[in-house]
PDB file of N, CA and C in Angstrom:
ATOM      1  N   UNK A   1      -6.559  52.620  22.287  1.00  0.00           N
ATOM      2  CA  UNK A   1      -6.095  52.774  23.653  1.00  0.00           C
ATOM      3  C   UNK A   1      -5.745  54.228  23.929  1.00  0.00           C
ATOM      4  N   UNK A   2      -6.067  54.364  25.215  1.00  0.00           N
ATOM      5  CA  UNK A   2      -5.743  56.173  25.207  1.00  0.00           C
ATOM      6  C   UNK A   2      -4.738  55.808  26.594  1.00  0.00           C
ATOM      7  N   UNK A   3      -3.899  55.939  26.612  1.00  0.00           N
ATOM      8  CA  UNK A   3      -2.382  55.717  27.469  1.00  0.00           C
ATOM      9  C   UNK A   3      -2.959  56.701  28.657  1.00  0.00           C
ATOM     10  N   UNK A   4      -2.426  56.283  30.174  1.00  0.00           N
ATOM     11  CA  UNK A   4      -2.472  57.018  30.873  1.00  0.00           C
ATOM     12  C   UNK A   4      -1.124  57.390  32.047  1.00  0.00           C
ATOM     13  N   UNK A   5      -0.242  56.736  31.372  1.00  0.00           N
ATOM     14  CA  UNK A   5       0.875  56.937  31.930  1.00  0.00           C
ATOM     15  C   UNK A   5       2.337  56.625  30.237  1.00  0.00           C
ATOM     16  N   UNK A   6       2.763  57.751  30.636  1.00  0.00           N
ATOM     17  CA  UNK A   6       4.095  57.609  29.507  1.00  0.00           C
ATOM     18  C   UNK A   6       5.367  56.508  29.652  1.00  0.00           C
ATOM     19  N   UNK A   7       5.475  55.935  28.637  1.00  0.00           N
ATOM     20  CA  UNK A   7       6.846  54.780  29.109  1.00  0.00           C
ATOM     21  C   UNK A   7       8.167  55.713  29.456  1.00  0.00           C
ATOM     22  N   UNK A   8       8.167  54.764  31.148  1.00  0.00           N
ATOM     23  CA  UNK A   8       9.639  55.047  31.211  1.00  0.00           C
ATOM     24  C   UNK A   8       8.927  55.176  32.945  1.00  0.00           C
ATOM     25  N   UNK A   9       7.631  55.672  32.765  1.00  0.00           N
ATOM     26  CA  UNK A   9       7.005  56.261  34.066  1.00  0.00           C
ATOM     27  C   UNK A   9       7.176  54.951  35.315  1.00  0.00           C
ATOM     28  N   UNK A  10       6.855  55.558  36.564  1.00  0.00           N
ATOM     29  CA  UNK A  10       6.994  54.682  37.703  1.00  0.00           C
ATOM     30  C   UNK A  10       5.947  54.611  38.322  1.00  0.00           C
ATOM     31  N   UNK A  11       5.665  53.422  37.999  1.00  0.00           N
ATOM     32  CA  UNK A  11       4.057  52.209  38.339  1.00  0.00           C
ATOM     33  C   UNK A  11       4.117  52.398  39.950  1.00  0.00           C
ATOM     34  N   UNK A  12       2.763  52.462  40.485  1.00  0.00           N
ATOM     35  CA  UNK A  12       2.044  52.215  41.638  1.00  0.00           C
ATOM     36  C   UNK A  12       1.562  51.217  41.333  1.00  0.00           C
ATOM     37  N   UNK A  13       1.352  50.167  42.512  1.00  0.00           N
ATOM     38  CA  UNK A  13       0.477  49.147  42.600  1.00  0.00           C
ATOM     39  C   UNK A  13      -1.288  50.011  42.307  1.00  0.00           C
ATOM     40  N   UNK A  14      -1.533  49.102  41.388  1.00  0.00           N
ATOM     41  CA  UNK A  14      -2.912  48.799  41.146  1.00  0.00           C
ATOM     42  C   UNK A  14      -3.247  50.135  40.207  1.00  0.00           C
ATOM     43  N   UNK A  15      -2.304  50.725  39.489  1.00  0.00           N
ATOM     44  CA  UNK A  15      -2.556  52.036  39.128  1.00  0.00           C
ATOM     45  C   UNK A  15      -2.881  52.044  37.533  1.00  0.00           C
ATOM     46  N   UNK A  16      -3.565  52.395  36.696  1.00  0.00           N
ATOM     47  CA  UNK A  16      -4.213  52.491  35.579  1.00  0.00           C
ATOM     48  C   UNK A  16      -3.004  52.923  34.545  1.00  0.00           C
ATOM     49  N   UNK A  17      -2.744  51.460  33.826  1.00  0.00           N
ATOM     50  CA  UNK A  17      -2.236  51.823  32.334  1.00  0.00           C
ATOM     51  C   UNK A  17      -2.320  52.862  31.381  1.00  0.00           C
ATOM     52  N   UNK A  18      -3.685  52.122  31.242  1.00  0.00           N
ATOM     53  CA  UNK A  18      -4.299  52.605  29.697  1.00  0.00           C
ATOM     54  C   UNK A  18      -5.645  52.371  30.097  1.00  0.00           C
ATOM     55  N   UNK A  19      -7.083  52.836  29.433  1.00  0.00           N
ATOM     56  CA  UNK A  19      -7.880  52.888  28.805  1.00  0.00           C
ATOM     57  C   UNK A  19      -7.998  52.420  27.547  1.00  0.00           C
ATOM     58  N   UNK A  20      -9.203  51.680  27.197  1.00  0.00           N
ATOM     59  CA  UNK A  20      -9.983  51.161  25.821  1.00  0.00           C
ATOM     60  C   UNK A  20     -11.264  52.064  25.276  1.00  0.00           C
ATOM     61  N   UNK A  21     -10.896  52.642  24.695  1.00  0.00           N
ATOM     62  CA  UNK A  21     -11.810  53.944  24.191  1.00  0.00           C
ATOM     63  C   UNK A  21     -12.546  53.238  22.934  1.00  0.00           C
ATOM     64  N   UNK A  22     -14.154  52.767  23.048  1.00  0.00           N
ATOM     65  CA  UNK A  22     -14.668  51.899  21.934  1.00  0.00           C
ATOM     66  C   UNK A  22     -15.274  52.669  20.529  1.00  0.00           C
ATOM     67  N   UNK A  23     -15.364  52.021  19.466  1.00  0.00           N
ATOM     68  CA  UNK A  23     -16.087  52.763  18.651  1.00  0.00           C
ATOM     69  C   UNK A  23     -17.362  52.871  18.810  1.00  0.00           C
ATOM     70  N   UNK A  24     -18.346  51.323  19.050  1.00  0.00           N
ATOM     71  CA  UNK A  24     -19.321  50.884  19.434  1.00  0.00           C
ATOM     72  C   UNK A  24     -19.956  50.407  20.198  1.00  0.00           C
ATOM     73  N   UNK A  25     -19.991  50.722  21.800  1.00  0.00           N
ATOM     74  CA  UNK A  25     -20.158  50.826  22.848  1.00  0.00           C
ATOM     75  C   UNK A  25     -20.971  49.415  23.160  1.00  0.00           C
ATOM     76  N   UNK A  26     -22.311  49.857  22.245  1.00  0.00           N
ATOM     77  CA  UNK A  26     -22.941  48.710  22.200  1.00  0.00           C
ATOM     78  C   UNK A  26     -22.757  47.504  22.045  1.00  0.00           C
ATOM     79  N   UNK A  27     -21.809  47.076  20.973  1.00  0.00           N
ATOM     80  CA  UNK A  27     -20.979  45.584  20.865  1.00  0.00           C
ATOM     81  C   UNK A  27     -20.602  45.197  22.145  1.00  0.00           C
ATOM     82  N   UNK A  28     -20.589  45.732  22.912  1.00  0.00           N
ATOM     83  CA  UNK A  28     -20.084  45.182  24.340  1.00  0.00           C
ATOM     84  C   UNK A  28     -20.427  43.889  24.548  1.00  0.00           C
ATOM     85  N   UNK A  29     -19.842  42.899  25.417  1.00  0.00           N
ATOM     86  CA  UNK A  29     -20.827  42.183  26.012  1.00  0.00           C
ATOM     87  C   UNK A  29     -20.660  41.951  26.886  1.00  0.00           C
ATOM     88  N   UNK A  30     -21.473  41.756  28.473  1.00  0.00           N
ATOM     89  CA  UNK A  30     -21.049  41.763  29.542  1.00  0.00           C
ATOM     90  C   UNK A  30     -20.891  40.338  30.167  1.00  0.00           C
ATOM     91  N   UNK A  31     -19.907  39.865  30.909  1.00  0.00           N
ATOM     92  CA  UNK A  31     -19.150  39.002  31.414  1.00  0.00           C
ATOM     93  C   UNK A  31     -20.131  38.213  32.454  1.00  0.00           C
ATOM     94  N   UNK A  32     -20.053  37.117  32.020  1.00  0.00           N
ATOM     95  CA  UNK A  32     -20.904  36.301  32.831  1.00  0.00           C
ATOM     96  C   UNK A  32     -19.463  35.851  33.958  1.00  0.00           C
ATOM     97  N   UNK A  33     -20.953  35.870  35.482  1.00  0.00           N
ATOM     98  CA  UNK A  33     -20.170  35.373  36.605  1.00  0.00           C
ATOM     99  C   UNK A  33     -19.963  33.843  36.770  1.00  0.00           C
ATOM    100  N   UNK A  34     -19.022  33.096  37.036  1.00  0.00           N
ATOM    101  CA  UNK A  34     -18.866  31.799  37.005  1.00  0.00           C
ATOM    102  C   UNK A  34     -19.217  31.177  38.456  1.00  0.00           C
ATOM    103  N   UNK A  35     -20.318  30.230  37.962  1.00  0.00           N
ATOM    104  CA  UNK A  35     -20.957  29.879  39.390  1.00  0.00           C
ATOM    105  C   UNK A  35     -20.856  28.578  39.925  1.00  0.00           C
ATOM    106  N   UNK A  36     -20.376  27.778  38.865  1.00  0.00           N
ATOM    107  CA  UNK A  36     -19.733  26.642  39.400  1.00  0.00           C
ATOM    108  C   UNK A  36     -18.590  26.152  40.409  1.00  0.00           C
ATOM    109  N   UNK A  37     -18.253  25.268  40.440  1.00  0.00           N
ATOM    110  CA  UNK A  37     -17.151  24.729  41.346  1.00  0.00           C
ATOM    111  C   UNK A  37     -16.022  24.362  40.607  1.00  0.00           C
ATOM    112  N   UNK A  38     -14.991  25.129  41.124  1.00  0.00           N
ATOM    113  CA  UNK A  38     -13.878  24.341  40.818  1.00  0.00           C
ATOM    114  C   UNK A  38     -13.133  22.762  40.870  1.00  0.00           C
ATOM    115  N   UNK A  39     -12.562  21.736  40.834  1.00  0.00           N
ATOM    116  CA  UNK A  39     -11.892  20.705  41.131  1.00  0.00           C
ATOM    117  C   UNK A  39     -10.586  21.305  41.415  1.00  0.00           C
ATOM    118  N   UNK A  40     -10.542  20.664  43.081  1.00  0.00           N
ATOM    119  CA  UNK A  40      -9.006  20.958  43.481  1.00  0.00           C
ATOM    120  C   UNK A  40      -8.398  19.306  43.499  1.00  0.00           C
ATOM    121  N   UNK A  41      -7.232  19.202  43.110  1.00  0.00           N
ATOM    122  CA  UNK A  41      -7.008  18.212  43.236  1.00  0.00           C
ATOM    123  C   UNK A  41      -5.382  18.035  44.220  1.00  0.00           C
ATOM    124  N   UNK A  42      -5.950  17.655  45.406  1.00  0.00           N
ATOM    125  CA  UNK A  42      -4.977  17.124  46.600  1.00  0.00           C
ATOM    126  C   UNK A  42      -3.959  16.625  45.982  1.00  0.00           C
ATOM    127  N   UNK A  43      -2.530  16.548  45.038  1.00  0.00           N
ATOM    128  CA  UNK A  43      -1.708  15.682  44.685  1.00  0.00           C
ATOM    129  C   UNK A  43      -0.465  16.070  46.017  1.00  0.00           C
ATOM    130  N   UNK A  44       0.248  14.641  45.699  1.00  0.00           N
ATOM    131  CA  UNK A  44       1.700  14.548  46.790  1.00  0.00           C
ATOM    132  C   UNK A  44       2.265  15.263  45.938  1.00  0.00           C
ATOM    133  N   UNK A  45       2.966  16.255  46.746  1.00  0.00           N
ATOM    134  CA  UNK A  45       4.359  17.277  45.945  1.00  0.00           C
ATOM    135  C   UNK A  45       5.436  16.851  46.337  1.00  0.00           C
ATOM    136  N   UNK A  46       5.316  15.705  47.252  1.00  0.00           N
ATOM    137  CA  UNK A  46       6.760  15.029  47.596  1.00  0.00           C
ATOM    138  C   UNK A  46       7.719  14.092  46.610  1.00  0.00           C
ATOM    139  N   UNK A  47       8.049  15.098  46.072  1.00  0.00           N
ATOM    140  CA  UNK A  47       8.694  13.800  44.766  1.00  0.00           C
ATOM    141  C   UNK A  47       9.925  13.152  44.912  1.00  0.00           C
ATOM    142  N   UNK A  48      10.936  14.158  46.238  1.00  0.00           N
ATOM    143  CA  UNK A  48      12.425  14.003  46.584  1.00  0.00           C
ATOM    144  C   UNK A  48      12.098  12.829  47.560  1.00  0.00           C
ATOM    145  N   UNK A  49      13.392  12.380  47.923  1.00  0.00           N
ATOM    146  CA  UNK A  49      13.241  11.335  48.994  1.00  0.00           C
ATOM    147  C   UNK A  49      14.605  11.772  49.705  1.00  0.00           C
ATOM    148  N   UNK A  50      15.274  13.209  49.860  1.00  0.00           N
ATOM    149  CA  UNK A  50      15.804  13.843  50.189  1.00  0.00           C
ATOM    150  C   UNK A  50      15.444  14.504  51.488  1.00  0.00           C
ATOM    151  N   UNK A  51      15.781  14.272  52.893  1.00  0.00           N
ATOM    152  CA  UNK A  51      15.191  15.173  53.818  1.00  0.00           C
ATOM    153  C   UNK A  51      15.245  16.164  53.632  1.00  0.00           C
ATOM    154  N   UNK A  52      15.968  16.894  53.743  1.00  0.00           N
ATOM    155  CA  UNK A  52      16.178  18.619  53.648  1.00  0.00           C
ATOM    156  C   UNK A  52      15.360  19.035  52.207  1.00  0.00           C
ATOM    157  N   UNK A  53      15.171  18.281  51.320  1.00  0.00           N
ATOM    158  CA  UNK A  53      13.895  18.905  50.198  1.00  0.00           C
ATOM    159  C   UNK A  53      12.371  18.262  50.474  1.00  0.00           C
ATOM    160  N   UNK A  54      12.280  17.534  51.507  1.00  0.00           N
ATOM    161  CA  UNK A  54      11.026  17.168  51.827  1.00  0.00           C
ATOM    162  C   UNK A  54      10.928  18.068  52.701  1.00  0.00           C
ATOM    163  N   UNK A  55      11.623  18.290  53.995  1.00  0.00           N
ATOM    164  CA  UNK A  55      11.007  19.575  54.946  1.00  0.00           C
ATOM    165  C   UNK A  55      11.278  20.618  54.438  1.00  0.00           C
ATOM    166  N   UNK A  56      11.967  21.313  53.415  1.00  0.00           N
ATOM    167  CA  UNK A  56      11.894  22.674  53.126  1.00  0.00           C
ATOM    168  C   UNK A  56      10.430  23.047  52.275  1.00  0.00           C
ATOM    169  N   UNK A  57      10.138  21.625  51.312  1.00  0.00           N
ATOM    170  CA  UNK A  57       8.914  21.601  51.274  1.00  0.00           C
ATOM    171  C   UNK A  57       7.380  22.010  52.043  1.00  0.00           C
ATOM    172  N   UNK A  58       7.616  21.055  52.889  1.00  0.00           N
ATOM    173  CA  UNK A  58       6.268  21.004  54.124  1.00  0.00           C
ATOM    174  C   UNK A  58       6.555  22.192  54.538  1.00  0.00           C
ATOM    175  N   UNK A  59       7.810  22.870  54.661  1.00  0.00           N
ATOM    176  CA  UNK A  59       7.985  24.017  55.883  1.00  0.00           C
ATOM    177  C   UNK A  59       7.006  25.234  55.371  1.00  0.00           C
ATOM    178  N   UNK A  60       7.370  25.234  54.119  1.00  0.00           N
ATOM    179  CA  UNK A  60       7.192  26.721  52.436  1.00  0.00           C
ATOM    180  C   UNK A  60       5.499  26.423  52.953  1.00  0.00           C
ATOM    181  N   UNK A  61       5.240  25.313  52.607  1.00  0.00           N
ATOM    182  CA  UNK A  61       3.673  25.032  52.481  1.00  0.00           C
ATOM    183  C   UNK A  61       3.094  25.383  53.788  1.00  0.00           C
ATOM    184  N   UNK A  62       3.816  24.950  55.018  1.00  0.00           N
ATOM    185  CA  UNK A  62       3.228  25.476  56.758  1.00  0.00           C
ATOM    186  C   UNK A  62       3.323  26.964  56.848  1.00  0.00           C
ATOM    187  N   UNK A  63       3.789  27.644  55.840  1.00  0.00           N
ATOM    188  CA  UNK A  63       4.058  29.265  56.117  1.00  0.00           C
ATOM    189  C   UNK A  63       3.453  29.876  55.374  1.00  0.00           C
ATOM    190  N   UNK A  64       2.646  28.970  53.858  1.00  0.00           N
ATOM    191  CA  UNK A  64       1.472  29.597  53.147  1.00  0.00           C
ATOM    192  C   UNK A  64       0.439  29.889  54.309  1.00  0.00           C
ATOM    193  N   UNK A  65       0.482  28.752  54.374  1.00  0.00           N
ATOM    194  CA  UNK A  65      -0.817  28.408  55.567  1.00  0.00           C
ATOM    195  C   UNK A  65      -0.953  29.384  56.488  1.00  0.00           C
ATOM    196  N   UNK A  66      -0.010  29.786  57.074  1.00  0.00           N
ATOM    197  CA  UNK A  66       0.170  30.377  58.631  1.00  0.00           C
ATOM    198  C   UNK A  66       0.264  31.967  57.510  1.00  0.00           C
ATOM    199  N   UNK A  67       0.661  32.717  56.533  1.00  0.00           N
ATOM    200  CA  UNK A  67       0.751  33.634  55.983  1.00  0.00           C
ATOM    201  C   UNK A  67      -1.207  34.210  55.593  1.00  0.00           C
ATOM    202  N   UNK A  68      -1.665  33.086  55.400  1.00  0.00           N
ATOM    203  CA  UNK A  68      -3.136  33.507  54.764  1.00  0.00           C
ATOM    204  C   UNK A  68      -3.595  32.789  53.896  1.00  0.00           C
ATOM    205  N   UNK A  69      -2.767  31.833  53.207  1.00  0.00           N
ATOM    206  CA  UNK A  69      -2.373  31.474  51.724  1.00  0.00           C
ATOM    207  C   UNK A  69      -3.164  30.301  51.921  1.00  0.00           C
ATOM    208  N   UNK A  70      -4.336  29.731  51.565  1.00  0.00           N
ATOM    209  CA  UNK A  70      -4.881  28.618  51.840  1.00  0.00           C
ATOM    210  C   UNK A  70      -6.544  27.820  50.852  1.00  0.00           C
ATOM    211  N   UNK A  71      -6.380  26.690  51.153  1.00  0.00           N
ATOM    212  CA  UNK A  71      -7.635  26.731  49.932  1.00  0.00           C
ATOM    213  C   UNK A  71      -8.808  26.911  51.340  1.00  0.00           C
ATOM    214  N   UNK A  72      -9.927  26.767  50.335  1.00  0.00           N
ATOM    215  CA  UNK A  72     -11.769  26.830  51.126  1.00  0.00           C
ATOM    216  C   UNK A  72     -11.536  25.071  52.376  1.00  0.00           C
ATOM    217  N   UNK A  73     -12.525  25.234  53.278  1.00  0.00           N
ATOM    218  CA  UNK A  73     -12.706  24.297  54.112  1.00  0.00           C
ATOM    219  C   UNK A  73     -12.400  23.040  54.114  1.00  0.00           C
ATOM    220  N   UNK A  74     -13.168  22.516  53.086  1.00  0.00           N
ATOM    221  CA  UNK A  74     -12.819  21.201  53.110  1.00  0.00           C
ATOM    222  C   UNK A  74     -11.972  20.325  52.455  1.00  0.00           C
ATOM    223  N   UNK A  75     -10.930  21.352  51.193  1.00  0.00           N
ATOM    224  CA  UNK A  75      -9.297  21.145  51.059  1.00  0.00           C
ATOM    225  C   UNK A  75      -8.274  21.629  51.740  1.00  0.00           C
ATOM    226  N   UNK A  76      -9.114  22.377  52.840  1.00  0.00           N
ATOM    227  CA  UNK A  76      -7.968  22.666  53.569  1.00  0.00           C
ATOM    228  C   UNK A  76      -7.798  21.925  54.549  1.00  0.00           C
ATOM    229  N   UNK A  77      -8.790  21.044  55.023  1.00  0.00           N
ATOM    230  CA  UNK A  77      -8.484  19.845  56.429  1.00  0.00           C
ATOM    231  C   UNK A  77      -7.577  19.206  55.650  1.00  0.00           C
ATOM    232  N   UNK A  78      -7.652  18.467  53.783  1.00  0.00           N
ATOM    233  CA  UNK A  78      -7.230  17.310  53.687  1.00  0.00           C
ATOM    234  C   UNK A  78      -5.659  17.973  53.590  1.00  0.00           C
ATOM    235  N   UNK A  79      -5.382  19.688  53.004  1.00  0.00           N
ATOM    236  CA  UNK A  79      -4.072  19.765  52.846  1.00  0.00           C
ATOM    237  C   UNK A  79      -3.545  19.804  54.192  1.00  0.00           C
ATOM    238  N   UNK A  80      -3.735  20.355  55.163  1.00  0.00           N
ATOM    239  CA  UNK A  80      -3.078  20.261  56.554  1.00  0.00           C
ATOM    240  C   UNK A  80      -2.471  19.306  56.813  1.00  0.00           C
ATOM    241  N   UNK A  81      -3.652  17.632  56.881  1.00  0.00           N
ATOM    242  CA  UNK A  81      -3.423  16.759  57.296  1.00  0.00           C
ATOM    243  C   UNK A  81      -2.163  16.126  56.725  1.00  0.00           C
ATOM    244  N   UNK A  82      -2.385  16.251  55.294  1.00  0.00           N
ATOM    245  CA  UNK A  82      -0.747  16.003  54.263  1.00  0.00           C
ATOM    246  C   UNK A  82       0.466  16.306  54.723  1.00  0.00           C
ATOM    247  N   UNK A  83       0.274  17.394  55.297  1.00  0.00           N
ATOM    248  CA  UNK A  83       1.683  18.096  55.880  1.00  0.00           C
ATOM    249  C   UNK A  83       1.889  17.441  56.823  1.00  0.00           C
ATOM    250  N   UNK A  84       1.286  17.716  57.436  1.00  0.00           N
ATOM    251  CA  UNK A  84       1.145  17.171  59.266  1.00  0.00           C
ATOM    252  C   UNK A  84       1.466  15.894  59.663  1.00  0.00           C
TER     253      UNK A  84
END
């Protein structure tokens, strides 16, 4: 490793540690892209039967939503509808 910042130093977002300086370049191997599909799986997160921990729930989850925070198309109709 060839360090590019000294401990103690003050991190920027997204800013370079360290470096991996190889012996054998060639050993490499390059990273296959994953082209499959994930499984999302819709579960109830409602486990309280507590109002105030069921809507602080739904609320957290309506403000992912409304923040950006969300899955692809067609888990996102079924999570909406959950809330909703």
């Amino acid at each position: 490793l060839q360090w590019n910042k000294r401990p103690g130093a003050i991190l920027d977002a997204s800013c370079i540690l360290a470096r991996i300086i190889l012996d054998d370049s060639q050993q490499v191997q390059q990273a296959k892209l994953y082209d499959g599909k994930f499984n999302f799986e819709i579960s109830n997160r409602l486990t309280s039967t507590k109002l105030n921990q069921i809507f602080q729930t739904i609320k957290d989850s309506l403000e992912n939503i409304l923040a950006g925070y969300s899955y692809s198309e067609p888990y996102f109709r079924e999570r909406l509808k959950s809330n909703v």
